[in-house]
N, C-alpha and C. Protein backbone atom coordinates (compact mmCIF):
# COMPACT_ATOMS: atom_id res chain seq x y z
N UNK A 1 0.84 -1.19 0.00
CA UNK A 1 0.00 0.00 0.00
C UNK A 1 0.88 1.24 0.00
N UNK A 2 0.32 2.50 -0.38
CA UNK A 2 1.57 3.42 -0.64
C UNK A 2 1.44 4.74 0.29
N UNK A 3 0.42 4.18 1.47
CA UNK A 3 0.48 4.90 2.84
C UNK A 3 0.82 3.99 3.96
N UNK A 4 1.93 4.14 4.32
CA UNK A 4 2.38 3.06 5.56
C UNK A 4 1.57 3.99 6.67
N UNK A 5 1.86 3.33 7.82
CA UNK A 5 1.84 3.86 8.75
C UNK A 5 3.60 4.20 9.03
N UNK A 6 4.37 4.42 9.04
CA UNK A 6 5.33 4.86 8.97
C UNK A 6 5.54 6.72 7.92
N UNK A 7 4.86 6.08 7.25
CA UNK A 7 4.73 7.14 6.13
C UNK A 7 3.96 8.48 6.82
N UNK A 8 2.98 7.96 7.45
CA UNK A 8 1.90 8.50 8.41
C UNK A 8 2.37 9.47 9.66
N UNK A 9 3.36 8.84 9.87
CA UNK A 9 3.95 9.16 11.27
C UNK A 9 5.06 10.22 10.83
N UNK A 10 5.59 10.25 9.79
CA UNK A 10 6.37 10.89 8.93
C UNK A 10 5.76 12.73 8.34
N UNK A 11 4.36 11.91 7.90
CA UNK A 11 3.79 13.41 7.33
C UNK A 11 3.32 14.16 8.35
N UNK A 12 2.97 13.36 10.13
CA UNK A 12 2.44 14.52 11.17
C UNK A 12 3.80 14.81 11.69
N UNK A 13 4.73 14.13 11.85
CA UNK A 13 5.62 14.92 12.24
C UNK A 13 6.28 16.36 11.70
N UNK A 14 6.19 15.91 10.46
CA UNK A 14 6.92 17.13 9.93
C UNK A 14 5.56 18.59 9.38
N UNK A 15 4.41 18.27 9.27
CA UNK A 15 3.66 19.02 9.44
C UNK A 15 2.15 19.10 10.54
N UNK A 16 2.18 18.35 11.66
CA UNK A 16 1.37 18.67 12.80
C UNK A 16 2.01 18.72 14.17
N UNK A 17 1.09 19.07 15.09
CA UNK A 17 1.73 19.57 16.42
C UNK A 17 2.37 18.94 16.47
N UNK A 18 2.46 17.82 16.45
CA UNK A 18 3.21 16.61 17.13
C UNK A 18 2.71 15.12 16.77
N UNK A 19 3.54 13.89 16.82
CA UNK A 19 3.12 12.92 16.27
C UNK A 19 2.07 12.17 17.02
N UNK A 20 1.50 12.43 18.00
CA UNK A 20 0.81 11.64 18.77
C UNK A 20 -0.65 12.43 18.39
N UNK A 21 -0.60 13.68 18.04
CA UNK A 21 -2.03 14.70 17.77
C UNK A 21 -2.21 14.26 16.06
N UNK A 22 -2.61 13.21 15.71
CA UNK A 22 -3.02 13.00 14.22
C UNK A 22 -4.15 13.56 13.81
N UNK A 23 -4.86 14.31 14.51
CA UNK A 23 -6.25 15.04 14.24
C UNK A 23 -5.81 16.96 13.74
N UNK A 24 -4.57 17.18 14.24
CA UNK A 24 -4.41 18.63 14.20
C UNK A 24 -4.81 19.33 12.79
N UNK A 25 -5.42 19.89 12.26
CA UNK A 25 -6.02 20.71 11.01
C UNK A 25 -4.64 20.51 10.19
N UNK A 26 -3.07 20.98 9.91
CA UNK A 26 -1.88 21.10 9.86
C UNK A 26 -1.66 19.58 8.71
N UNK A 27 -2.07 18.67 10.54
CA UNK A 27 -1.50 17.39 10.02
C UNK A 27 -2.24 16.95 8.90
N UNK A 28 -3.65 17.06 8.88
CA UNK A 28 -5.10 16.45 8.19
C UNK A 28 -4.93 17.12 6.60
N UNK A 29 -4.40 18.66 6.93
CA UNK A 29 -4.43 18.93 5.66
C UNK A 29 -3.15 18.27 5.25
N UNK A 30 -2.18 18.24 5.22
CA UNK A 30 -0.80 17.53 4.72
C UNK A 30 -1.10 15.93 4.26
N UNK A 31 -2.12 15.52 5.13
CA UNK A 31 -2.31 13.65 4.60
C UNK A 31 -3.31 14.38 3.41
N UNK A 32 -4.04 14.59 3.48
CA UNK A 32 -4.66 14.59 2.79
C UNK A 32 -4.29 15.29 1.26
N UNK A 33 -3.10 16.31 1.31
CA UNK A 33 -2.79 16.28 0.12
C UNK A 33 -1.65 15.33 -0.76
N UNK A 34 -0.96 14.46 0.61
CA UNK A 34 -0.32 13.40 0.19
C UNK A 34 -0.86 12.57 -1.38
N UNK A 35 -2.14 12.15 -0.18
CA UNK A 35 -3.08 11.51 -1.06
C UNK A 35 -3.47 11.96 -2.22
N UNK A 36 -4.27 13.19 -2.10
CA UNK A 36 -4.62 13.73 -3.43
C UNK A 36 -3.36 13.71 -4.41
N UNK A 37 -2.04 14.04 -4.19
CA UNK A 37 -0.96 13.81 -5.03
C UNK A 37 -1.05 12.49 -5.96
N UNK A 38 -1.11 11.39 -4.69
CA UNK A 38 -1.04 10.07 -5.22
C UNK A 38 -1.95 9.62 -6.02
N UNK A 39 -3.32 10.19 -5.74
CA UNK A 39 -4.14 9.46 -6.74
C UNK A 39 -4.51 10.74 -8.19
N UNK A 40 -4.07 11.65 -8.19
CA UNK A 40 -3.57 12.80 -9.00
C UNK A 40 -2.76 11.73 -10.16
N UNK A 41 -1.68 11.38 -9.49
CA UNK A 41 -0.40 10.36 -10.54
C UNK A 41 -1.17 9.12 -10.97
N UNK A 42 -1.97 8.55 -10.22
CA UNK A 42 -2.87 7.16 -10.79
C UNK A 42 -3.35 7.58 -12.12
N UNK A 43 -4.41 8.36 -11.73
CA UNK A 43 -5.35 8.78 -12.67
C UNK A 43 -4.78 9.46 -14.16
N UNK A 44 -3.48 9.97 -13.69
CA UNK A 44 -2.55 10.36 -15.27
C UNK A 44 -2.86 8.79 -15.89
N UNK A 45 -2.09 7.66 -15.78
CA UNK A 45 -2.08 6.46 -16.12
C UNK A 45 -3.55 5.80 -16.73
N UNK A 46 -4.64 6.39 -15.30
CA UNK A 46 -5.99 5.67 -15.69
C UNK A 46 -7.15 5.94 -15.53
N UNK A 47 -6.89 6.85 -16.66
CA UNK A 47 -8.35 7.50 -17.25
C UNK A 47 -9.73 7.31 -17.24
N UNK A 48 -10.04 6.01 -16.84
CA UNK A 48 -11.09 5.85 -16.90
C UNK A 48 -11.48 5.12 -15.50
N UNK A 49 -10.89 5.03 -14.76
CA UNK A 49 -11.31 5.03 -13.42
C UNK A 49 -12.06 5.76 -12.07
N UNK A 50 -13.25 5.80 -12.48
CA UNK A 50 -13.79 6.61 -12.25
C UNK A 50 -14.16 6.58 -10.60
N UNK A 51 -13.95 5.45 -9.92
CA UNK A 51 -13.89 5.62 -8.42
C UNK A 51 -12.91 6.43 -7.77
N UNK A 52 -11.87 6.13 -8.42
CA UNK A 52 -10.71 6.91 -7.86
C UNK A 52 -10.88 8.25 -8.47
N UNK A 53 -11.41 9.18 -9.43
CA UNK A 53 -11.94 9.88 -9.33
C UNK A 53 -12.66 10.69 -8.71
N UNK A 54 -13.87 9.84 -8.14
CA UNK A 54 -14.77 10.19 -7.03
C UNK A 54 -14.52 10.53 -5.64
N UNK A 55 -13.05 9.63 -5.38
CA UNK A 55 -12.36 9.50 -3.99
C UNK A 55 -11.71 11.14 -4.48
N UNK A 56 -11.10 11.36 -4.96
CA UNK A 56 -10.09 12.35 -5.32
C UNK A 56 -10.87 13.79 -5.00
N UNK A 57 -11.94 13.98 -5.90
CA UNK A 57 -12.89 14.92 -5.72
C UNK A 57 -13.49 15.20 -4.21
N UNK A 58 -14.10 13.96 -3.77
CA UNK A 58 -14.25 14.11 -2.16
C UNK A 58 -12.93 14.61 -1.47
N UNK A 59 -11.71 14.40 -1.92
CA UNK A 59 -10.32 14.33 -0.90
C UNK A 59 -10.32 16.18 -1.24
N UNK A 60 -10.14 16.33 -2.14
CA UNK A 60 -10.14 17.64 -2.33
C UNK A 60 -10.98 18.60 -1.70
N UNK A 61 -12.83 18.68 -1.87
CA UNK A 61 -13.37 18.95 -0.91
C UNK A 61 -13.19 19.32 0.60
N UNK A 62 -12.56 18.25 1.04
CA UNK A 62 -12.29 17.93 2.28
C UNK A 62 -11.17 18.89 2.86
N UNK A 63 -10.49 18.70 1.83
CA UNK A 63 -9.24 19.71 2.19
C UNK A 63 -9.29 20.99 2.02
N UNK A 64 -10.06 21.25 1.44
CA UNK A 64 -11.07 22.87 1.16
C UNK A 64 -11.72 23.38 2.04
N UNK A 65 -12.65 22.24 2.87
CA UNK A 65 -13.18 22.86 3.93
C UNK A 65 -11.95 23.03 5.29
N UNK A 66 -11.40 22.13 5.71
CA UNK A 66 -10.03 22.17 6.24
C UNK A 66 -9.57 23.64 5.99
N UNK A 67 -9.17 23.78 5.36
CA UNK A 67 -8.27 25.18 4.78
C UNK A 67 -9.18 26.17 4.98
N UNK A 68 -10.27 26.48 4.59
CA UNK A 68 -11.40 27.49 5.22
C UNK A 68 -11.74 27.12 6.43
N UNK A 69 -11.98 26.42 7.18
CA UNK A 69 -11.81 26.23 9.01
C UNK A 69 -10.63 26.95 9.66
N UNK A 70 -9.41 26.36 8.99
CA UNK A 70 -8.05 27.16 9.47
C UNK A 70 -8.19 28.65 9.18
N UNK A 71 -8.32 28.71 7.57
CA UNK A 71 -8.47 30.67 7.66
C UNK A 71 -9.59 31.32 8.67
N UNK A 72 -10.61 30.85 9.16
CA UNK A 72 -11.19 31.94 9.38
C UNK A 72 -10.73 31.64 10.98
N UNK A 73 -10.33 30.63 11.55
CA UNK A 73 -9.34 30.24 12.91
C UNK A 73 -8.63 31.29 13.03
N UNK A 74 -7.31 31.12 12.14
CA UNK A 74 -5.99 31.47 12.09
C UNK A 74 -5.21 31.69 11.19
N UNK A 75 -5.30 33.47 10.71
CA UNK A 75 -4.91 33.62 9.72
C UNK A 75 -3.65 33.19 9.24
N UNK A 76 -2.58 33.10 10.12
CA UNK A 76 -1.40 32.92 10.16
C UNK A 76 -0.75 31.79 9.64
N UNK A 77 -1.56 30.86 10.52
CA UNK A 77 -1.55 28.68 10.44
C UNK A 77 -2.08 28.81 8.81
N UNK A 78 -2.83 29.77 8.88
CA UNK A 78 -3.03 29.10 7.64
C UNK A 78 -2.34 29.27 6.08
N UNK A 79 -1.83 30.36 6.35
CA UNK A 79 -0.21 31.07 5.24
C UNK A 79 0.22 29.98 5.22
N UNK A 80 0.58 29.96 6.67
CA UNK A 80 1.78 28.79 7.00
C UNK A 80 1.99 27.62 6.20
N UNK A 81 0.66 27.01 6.05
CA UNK A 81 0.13 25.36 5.90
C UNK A 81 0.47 25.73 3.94
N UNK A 82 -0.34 26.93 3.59
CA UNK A 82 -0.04 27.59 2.06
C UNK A 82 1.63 27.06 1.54
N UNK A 83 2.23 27.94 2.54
CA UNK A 83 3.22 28.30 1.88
C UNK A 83 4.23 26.90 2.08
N UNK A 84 3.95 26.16 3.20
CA UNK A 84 4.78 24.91 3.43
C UNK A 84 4.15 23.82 2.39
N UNK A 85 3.00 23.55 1.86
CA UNK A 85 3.07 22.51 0.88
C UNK A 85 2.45 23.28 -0.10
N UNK A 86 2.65 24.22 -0.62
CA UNK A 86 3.35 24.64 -1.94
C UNK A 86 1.54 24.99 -2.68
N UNK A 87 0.76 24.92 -1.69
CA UNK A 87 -0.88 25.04 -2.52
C UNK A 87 -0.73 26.70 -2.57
N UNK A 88 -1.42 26.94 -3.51
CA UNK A 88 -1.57 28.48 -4.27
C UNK A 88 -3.53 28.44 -3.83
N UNK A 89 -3.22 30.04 -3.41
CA UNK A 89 -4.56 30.53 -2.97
C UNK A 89 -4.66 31.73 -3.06
C-alpha cells in the first residue's frame, strides 16, 4: 500500500503539532494532500477510473473545507500550511 503507517507518522511529524495529535487541522491537511498527489499520478495512467476519481474529488473537498476552518481560525496557520506545501490561494 503506498500509505504506511510509517509514512503516516512521517507526514504529522513534519507538518502537525506533534506525532501523537493526528487530528491537528496542519497534520489532516498535509495527509490529505499526500493523497490527493497520489491518486492525482494514478489517474494520469488511468483515465477511466472513475472511483478513484470520485475519492479524489471528495479528498479535495475535504481539504477545502479544512483550509477554510483554518483561515477563518488562524490567519497565520493558515499562510503557513499555504506556503509549506506549496498550494496556491
Amino acid at each position: 500500500m503506498y500509505l504506511t503507517s510509517e509514512k503516516k507518522q512521517e507526514i504529522f511529524e513534519k507538518h502537525g503539532k506533534s506525532v501523537t495529535n493526528t487530528g491537528s487541522t496542519e497534520g489532516q491537511i498535509a495527509l490529505f494532500s499526500y493523497r490527493i498527489s497520489h491518486l492525482t499520478e494514478h489517474l494520469k495512467k488511468n483515465r477511466k477510473d472513475f472511483s478513484t476519481q470520485r475519492a479524489l474529488i471528495r479528498l479535495v473537498g475535504k481539504r477545502r473545507s479544512l483550509l477554510d476552518y483554518l483561515k477563518r481560525k488562524d490567519i497565520e496557520r493558515y499562510r503557513a500550511i499555504l506556503k509549506e506545501l506549496n498550494l496556491r490561494r
